[in-house]
Protein backbone atom coordinates (compact mmCIF):
# COMPACT_ATOMS: atom_id res chain seq x y z
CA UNK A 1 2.23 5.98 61.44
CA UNK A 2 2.87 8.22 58.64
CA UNK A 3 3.89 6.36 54.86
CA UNK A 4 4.60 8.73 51.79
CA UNK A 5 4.37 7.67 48.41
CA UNK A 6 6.86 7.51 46.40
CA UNK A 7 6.23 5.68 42.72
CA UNK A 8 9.67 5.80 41.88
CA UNK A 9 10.45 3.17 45.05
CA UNK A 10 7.24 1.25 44.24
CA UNK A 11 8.46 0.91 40.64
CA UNK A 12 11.90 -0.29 42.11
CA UNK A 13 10.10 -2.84 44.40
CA UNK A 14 7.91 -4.44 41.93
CA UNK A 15 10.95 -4.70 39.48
CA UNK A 16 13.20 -6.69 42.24
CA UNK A 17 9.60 -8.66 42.86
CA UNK A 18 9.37 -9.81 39.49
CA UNK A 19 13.35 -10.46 39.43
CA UNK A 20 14.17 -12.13 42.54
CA UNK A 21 10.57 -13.63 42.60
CA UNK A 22 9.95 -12.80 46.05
CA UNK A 23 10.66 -9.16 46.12
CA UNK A 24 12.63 -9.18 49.77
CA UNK A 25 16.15 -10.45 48.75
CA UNK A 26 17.72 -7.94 46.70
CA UNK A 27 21.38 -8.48 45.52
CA UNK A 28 23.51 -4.80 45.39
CA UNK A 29 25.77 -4.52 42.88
CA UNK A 30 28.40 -2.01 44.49
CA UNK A 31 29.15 -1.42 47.75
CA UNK A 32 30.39 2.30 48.60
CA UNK A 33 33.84 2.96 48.79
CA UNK A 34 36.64 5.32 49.73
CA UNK A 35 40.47 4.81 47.91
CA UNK A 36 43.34 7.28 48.77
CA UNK A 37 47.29 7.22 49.59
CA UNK A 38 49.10 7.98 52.65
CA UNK A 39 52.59 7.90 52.24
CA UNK A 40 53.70 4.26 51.65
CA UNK A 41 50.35 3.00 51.85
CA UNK A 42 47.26 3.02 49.93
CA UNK A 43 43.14 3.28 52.25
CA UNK A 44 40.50 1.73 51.15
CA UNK A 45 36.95 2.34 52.95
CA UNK A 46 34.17 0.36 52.27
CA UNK A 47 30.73 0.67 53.87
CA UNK A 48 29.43 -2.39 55.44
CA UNK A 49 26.23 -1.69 57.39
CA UNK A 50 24.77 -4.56 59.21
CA UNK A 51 27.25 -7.45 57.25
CA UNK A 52 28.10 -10.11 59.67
CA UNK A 53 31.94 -9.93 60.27
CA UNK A 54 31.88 -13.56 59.41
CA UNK A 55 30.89 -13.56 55.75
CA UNK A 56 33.32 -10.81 55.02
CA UNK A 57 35.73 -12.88 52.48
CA UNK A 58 38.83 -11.01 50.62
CA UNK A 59 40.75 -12.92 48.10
CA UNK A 60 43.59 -11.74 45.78
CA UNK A 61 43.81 -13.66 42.40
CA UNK A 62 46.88 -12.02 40.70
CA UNK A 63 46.35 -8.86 40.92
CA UNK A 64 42.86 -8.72 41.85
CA UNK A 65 40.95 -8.35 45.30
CA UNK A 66 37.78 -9.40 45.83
CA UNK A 67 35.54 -8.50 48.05
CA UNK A 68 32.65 -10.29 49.19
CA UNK A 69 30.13 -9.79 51.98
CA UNK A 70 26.66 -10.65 53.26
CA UNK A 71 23.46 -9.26 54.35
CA UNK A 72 20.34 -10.93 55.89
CA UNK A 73 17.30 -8.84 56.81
CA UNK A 74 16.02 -9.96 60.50
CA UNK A 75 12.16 -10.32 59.92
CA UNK A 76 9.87 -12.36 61.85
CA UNK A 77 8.76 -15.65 60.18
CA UNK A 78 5.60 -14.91 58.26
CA UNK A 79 6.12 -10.80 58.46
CA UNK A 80 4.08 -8.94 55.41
CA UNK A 81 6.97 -6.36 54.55
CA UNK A 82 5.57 -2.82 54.25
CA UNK A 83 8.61 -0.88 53.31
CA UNK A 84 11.81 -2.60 52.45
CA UNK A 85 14.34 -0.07 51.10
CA UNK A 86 18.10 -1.51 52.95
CA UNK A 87 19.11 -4.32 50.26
CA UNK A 88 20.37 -7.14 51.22
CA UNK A 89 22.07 -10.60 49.74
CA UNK A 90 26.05 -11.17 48.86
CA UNK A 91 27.85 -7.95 47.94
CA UNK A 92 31.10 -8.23 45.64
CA UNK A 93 33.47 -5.37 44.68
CA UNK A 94 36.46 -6.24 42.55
CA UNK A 95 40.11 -3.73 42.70
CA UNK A 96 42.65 -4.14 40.19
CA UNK A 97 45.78 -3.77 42.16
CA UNK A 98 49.03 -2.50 40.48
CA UNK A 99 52.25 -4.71 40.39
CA UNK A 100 54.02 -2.35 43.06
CA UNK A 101 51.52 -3.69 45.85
CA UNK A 102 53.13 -6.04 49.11
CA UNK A 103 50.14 -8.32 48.76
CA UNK A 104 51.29 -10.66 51.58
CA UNK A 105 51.31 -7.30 53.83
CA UNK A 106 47.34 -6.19 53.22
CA UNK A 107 45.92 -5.58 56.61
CA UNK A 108 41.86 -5.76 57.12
CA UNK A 109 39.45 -4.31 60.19
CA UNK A 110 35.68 -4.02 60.40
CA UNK A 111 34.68 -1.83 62.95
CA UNK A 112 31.29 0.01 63.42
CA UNK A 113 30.05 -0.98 59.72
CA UNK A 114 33.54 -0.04 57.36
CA UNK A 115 35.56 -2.50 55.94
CA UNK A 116 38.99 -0.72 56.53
CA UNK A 117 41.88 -1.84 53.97
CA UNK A 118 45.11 -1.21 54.21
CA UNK A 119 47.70 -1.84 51.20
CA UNK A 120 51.02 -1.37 51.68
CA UNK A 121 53.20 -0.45 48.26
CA UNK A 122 56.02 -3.07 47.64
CA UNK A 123 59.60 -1.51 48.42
CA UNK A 124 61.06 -1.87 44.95
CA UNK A 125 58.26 0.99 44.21
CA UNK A 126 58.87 3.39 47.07
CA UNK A 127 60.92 6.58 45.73
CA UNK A 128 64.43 6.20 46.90
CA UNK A 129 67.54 7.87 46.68
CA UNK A 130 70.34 6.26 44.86
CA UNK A 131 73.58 7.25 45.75
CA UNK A 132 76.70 7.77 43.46
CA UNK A 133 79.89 5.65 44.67
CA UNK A 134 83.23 7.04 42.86
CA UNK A 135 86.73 6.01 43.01
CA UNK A 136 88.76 8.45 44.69
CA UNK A 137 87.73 11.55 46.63
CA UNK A 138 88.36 15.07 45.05
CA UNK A 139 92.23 15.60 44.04
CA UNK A 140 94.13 18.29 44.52
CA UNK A 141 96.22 19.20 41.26
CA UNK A 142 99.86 19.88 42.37
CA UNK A 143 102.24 22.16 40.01
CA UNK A 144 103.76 19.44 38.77
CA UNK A 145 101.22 17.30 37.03
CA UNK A 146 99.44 20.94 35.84
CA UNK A 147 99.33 21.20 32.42
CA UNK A 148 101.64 23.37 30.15
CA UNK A 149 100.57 26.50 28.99
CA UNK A 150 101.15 27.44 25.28
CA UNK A 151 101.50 30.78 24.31
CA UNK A 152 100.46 31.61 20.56
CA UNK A 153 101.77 34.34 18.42
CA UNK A 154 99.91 35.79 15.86
């Protein structure tokens, strides 16, 4: 078995040891994510890589999702850890939302390690035409309701 080494990682490792105090748990701060629109409808992506479906929480506080999730690293009781480099512990990402999100329609899947989001916009923010009602349909000017013509004389 070949290791290479890397004192940049061991700096990194020693650093969450003398955090965490046991140097095996360590907590990410972010979790990777992709945001775009598609028509009515914003995407949201985030990677999930070994989270157990069931601690995937989303809450929305006003206008404010949350997104929570957690990792556990499968060791053996008693293992002596010789590389450790996928974090794990409880991942949170906060998204302001906008006021022109349906937030009762926000549809969730996890599927092969992505958190897949999808938020629909409300309908009093989709563009929309707005038609013009008037009173009468065009009118055709008969001869005698057209107006007089003056002549002038200089």
């Amino acid at each position: 078995m070949a290791l290479t080494f890397d004192p940049f990682r061991e700096m990194d490792r020693l650093t969450a040891r003398l955090l965490t105090g046991d140097g095996v748990t360590r907590a990410a701060s972010w979790m990777p994510m992709d945001l775009y629109r598609v028509d009515d409808h914003y995407v949201v992506n985030v990677d999930l890589p070994g989270v157990d479906p069931g601690s995937i929480d989303l809450d929305v506080d006003g206008s404010t999702l949350t997104i929570a999730a957690e990792r556990t690293i499968g060791a053996a009781e008693g293992a002596r850890w010789l590389a450790q480099e996928r974090p794990a512990g409880r991942f949170t990402r906060q998204l302001a939302l906008g006021r022109d999100i349906d937030m009762d329609a926000i549809h969730a899947t996890y599927e092969n390690g992505v958190l897949s989001l999808s938020i629909p916009i409300a309908d009093r923010a989709k563009p929309r035409k707005i038609a013009v009602e008037h009173s009468a349909g065009p009118r055709e000017i008969t001869r005698e309701e057209a107006p007089a013509t003056v002549e002038s004389s200089s």
